[in-house]
Protein backbone atom coordinates (compact mmCIF):
# COMPACT_ATOMS: atom_id res chain seq x y z
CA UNK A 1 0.00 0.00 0.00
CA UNK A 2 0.92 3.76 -0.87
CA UNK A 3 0.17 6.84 0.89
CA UNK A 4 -0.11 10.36 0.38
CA UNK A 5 0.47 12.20 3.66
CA UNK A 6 -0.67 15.39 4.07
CA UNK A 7 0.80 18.51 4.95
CA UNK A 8 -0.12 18.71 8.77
CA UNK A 9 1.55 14.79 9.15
CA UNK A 10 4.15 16.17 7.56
CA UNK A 11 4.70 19.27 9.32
CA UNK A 12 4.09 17.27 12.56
CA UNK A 13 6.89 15.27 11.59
CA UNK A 14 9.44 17.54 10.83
CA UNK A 15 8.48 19.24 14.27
CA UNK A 16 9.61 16.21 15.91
CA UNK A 17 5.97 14.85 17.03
CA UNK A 18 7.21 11.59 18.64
CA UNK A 19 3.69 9.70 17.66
CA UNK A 20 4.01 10.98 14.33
CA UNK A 21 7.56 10.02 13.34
CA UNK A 22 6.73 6.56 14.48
CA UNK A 23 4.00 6.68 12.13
CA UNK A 24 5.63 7.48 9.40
CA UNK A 25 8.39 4.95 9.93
CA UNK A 26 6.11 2.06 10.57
CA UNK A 27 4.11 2.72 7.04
CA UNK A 28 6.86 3.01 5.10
CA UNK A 29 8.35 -0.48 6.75
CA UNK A 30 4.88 -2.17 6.06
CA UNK A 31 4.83 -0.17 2.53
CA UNK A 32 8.45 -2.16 2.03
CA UNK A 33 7.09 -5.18 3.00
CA UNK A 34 4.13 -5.27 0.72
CA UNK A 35 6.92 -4.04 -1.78
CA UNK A 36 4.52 -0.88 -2.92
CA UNK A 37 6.65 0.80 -5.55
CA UNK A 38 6.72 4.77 -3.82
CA UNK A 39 5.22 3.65 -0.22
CA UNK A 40 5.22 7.51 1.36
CA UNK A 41 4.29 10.86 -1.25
CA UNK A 42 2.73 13.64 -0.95
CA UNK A 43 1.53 16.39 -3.34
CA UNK A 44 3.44 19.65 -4.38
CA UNK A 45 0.75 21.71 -2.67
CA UNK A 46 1.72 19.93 1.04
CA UNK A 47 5.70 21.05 -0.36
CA UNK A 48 4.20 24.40 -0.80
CA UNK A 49 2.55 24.33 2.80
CA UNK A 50 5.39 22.96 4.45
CA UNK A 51 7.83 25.72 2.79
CA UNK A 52 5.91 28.57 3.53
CA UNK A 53 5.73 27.58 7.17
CA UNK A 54 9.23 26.22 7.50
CA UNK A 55 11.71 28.40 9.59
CA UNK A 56 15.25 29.18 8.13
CA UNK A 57 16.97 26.91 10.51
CA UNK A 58 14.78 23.95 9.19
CA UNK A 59 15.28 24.52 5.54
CA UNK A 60 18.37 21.64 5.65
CA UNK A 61 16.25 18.94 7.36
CA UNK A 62 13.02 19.77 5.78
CA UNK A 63 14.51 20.12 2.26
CA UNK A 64 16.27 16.95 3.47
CA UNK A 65 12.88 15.02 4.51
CA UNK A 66 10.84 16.11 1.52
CA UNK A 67 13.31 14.64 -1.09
CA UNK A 68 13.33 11.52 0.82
CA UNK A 69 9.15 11.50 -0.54
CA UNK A 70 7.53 10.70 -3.49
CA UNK A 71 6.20 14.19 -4.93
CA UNK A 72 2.58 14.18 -7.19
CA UNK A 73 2.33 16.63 -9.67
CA UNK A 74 -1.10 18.66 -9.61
CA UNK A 75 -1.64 18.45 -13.65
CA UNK A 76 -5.20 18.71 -15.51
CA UNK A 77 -6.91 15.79 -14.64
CA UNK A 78 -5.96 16.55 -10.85
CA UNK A 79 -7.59 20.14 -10.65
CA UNK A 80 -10.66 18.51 -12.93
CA UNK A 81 -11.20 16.13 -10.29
CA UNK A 82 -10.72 18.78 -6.80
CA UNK A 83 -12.70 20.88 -9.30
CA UNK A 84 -15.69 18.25 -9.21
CA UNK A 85 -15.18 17.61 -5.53
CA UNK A 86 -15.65 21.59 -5.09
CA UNK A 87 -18.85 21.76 -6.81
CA UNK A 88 -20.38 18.92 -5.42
CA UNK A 89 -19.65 20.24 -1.75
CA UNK A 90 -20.31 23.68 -2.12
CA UNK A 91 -24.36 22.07 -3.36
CA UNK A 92 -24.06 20.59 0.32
CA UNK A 93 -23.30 24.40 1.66
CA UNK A 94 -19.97 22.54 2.87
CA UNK A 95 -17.00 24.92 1.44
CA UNK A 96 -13.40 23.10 0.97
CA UNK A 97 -10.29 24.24 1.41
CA UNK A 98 -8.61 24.52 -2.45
CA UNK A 99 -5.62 23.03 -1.34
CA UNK A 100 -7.02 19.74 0.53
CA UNK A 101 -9.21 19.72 -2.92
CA UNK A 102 -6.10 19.18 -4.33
CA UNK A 103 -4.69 16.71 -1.73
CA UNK A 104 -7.75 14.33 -2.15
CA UNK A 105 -7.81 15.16 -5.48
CA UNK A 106 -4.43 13.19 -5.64
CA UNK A 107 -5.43 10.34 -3.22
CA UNK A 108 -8.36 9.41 -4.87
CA UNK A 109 -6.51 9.72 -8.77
CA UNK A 110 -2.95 7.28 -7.71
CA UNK A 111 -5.29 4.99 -5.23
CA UNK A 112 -2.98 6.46 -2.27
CA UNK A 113 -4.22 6.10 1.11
CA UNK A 114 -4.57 9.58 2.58
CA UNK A 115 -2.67 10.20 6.23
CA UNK A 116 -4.25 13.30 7.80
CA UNK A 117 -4.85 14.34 11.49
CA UNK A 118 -7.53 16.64 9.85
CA UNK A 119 -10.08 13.64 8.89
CA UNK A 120 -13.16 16.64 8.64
CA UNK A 121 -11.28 18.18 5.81
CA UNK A 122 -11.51 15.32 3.51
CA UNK A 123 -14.99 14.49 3.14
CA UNK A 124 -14.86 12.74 0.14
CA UNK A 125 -16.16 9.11 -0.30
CA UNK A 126 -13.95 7.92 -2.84
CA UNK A 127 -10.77 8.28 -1.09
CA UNK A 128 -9.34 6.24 1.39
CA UNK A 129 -8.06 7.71 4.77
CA UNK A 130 -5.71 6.47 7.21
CA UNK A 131 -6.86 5.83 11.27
CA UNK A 132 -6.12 5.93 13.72
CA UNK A 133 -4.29 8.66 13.85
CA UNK A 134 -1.75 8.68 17.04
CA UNK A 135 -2.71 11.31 19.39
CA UNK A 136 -1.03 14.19 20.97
């Protein structure tokens, strides 16, 4: 199995988040030992939200980190698809967050298993998400 972890696992990590770091390590061993091709990824828009947020003394280990990760490109048929999941929420009154559009946009397009503290913000039905979560 794949997954796609999203910005706030991410940033968790790279804060040292003792939970989350053991997380991470035990997917990508049982990732290894189902022998998925790129076992840990996550999208350019959860690079862009980890850069903007990252301070200049964590620029080594976070650049370091990220490269370690598969990276998804957002191209057409990735914005169609958070484009469709937009539409159909906002008929529900339920308004989306453009970026996590694009995160389950992702998931749902490479069959990646989403890993996100922020379960609420990913709604969707055709995407599969990762619990439990460790807890702070």
């Amino acid at each position: 199995m794949a997954y796609l972890i999203d910005s706030d696992v991410l940033i968790w990590h790279l804060r040292g988040h003792e939970p989350t770091v053991q997380l991470l390590r035990a997917l990508a061993q049982r990732s290894r030992e189902e022998e998925a091709v790129s076992p840990l990824g996550c999208s350019v828009i959860s690079v862009f939200e980890v850069r903007v947020g990252m301070h200049p003394e964590e620029k080594a280990s976070t650049e370091k980190f990220l490269s370690a990760l598969e990276r998804y490109p957002v191209g057409e048929v990735i914005a169609q698809r958070a484009a469709d999941y937009y539409r159909a929420f906002a008929k529900q009154g339920i308004t989306l967050h453009i970026a996590d559009l694009i995160i389950a946009a992702t998931a749902a397009e490479y069959g990646l298993t989403l890993v996100s503290y922020n379960r609420e913000h990913f709604p969707m039905e055709d995407i599969q998400v990762y619990k439990p979560m460790p807890g702070f």
